[in-house]
N, C-alpha and C. Protein backbone atom coordinates (compact mmCIF):
# COMPACT_ATOMS: atom_id res chain seq x y z
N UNK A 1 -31.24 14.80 36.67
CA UNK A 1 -30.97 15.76 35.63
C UNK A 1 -30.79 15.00 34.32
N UNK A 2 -31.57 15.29 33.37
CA UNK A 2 -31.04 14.84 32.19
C UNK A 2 -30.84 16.02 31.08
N UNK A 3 -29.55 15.74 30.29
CA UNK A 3 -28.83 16.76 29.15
C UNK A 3 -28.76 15.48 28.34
N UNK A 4 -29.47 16.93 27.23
CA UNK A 4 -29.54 16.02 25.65
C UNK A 4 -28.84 16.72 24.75
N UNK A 5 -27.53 16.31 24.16
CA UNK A 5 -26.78 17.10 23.54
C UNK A 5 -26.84 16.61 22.01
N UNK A 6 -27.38 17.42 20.56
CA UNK A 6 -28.04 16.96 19.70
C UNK A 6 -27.11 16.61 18.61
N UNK A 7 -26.31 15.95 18.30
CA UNK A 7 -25.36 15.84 16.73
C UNK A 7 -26.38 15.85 15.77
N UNK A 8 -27.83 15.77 15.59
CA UNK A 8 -28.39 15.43 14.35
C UNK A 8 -29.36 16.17 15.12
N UNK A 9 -30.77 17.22 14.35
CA UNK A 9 -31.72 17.47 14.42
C UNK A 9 -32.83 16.14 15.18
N UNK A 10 -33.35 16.14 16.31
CA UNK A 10 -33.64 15.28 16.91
C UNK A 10 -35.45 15.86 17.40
N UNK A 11 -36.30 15.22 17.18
CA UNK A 11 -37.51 15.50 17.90
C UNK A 11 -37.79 15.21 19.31
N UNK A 12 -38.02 16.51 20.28
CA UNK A 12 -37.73 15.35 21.52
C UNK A 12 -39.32 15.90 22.38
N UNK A 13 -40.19 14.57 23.13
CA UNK A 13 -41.41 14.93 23.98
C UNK A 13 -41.20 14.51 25.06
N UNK A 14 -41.18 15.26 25.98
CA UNK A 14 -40.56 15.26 27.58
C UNK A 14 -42.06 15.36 28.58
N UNK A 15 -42.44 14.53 28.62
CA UNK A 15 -43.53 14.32 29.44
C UNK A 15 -43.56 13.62 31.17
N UNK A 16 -44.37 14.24 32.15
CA UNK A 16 -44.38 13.58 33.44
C UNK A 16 -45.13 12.38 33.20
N UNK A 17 -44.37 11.32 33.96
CA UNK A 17 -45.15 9.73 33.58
C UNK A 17 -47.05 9.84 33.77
N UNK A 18 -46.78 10.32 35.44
CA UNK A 18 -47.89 9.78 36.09
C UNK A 18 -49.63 11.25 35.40
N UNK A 19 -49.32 12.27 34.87
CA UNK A 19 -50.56 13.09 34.43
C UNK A 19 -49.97 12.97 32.94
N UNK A 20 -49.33 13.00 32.43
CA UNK A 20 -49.38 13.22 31.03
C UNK A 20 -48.41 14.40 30.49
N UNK A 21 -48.54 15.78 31.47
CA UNK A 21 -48.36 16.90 31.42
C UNK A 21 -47.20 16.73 30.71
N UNK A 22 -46.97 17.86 29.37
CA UNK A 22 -45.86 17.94 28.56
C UNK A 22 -44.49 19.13 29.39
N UNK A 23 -43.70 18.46 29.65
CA UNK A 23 -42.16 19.73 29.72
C UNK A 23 -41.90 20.37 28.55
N UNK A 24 -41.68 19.57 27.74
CA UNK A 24 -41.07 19.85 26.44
C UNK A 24 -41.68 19.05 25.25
N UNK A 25 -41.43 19.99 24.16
CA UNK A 25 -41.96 19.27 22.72
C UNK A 25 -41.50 20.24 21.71
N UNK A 26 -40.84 19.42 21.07
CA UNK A 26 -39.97 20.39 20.22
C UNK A 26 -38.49 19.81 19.70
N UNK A 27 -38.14 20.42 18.20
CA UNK A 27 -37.05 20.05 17.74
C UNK A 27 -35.79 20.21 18.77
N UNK A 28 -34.96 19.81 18.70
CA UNK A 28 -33.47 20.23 19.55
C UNK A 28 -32.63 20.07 18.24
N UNK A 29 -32.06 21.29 18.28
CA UNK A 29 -31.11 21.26 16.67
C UNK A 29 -29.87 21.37 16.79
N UNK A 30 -29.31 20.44 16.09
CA UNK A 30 -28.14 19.83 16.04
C UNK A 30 -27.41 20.96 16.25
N UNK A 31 -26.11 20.64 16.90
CA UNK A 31 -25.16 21.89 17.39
C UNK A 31 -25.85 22.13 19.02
N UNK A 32 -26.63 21.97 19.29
CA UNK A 32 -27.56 22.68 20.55
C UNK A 32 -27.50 21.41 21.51
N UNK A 33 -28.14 22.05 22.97
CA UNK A 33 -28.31 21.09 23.61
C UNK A 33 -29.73 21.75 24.83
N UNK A 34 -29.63 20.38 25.97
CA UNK A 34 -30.92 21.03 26.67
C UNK A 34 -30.63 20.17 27.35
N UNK A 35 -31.07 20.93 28.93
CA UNK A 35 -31.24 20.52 30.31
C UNK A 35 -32.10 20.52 30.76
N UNK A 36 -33.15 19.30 31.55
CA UNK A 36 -34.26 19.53 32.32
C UNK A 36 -33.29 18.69 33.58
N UNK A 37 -34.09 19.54 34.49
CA UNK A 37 -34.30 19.20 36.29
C UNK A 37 -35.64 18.53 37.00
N UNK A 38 -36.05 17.49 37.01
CA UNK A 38 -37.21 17.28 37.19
C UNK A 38 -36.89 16.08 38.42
N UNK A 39 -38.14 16.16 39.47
CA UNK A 39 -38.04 15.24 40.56
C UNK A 39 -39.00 14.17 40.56
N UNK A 40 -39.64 14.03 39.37
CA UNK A 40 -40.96 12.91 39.17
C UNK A 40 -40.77 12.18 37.73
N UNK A 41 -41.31 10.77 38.11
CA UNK A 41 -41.41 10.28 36.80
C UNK A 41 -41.25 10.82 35.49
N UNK A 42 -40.68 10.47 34.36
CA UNK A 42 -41.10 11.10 33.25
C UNK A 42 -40.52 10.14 32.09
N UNK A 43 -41.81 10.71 31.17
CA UNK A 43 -41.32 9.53 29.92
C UNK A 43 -40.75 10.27 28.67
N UNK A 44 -39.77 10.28 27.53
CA UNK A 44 -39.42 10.93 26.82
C UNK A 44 -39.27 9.82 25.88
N UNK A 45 -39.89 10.50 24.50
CA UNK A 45 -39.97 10.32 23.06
C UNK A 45 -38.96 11.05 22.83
N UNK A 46 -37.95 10.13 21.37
CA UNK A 46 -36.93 10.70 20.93
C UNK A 46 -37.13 10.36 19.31
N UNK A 47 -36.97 11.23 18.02
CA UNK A 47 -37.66 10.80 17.17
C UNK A 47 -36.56 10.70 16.02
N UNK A 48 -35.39 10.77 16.76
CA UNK A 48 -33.96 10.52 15.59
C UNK A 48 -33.02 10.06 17.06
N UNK A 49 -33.32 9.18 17.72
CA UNK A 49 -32.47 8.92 18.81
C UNK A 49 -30.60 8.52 18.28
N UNK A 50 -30.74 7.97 17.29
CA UNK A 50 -29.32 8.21 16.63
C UNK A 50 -28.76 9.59 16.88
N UNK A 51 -29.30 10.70 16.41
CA UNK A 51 -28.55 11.93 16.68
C UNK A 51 -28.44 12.66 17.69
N UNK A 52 -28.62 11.73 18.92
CA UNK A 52 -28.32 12.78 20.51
C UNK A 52 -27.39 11.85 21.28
N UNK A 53 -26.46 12.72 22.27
CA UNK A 53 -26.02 12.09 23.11
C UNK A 53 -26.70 12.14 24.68
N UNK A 54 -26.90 11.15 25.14
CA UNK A 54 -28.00 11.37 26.28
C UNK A 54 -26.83 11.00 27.64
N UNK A 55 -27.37 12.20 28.71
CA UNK A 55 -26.65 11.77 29.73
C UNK A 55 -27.84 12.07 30.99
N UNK A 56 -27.71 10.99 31.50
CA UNK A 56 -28.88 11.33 32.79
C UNK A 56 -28.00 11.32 34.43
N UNK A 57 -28.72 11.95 35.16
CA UNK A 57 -27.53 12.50 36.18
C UNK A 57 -25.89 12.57 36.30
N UNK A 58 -25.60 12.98 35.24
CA UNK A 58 -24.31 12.68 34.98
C UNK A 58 -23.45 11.56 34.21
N UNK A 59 -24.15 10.50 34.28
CA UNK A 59 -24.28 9.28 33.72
C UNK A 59 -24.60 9.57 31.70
N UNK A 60 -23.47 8.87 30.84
CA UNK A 60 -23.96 9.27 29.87
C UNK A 60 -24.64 7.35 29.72
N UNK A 61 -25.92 7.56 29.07
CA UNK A 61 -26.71 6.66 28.51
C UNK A 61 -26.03 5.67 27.59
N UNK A 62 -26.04 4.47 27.76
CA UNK A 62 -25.43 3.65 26.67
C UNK A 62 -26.41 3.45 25.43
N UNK A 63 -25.25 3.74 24.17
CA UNK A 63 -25.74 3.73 23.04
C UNK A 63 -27.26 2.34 22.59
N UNK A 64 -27.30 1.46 23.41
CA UNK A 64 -28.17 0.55 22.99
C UNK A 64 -29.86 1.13 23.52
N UNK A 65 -29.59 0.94 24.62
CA UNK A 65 -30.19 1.67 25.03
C UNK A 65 -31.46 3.23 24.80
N UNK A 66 -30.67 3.71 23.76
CA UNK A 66 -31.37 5.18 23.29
C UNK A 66 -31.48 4.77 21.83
N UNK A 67 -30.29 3.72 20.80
CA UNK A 67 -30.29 4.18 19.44
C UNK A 67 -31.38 2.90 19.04
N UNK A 68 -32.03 2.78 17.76
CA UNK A 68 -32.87 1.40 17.50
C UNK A 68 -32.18 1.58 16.03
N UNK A 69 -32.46 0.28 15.41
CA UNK A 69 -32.03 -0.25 13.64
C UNK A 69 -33.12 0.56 13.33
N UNK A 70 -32.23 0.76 12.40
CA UNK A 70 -33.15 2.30 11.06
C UNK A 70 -33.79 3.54 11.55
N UNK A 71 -33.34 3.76 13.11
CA UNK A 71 -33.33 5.39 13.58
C UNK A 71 -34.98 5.31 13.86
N UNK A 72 -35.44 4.56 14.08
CA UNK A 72 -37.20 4.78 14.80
C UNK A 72 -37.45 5.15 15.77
N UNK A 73 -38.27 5.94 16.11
CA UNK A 73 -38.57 6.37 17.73
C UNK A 73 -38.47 5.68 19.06
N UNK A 74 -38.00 6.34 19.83
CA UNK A 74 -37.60 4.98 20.81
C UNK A 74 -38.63 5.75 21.88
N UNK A 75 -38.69 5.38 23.20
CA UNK A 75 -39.77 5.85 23.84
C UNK A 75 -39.31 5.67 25.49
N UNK A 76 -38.44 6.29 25.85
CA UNK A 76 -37.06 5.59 27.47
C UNK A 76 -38.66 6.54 28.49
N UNK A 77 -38.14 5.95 29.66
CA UNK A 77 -38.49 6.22 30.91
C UNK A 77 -37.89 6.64 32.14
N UNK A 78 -37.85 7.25 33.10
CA UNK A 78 -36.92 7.77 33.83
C UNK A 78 -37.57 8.04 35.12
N UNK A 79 -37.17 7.72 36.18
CA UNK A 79 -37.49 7.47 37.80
C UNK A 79 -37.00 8.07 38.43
N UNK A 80 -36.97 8.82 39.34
CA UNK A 80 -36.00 10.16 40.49
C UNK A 80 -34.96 9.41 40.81
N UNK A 81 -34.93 7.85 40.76
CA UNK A 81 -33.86 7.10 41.15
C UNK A 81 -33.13 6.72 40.32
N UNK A 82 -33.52 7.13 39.17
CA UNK A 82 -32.08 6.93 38.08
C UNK A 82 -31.13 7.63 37.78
């Protein structure tokens, strides 16, 4: 399970690793949040990763991890086993 809870207007592309196929694409606006359930690979683009708090199965994400110097797109990956 991953929840993306947004402090800052955040661009987020939620894609399955292995076809491409998009979940999600779309702003997440600050104040808001969002839950996907997914049992396969998947890669997610974050395009203000400064302004979300990321928690994946319960687990919240460490800040290095998700944020980069000067707020650039970061590009994480995620495995049924994470």
């Amino acid at each position: 399970m991953i929840h993306l809870a947004a402090i800052e207007n955040c661009y987020v592309l939620l894609t399955f690793t292995n076809s491409g196929s998009q979940i999600y694409i779309g702003i997440v606006q600050a104040g808001s949040a969002m839950t996907w359930t997914e049992y396969q690979p998947l890669t997610m683009v974050l395009g203000n990763p400064g302004g979300i708090v990321l928690t994946v199965n319960g687990t919240k994400e460490p800040a290095s991890s998700v944020n980069t110097h000067g707020g650039a797109p970061v590009t994480l990956s995620f495995s049924p086993e994470d």
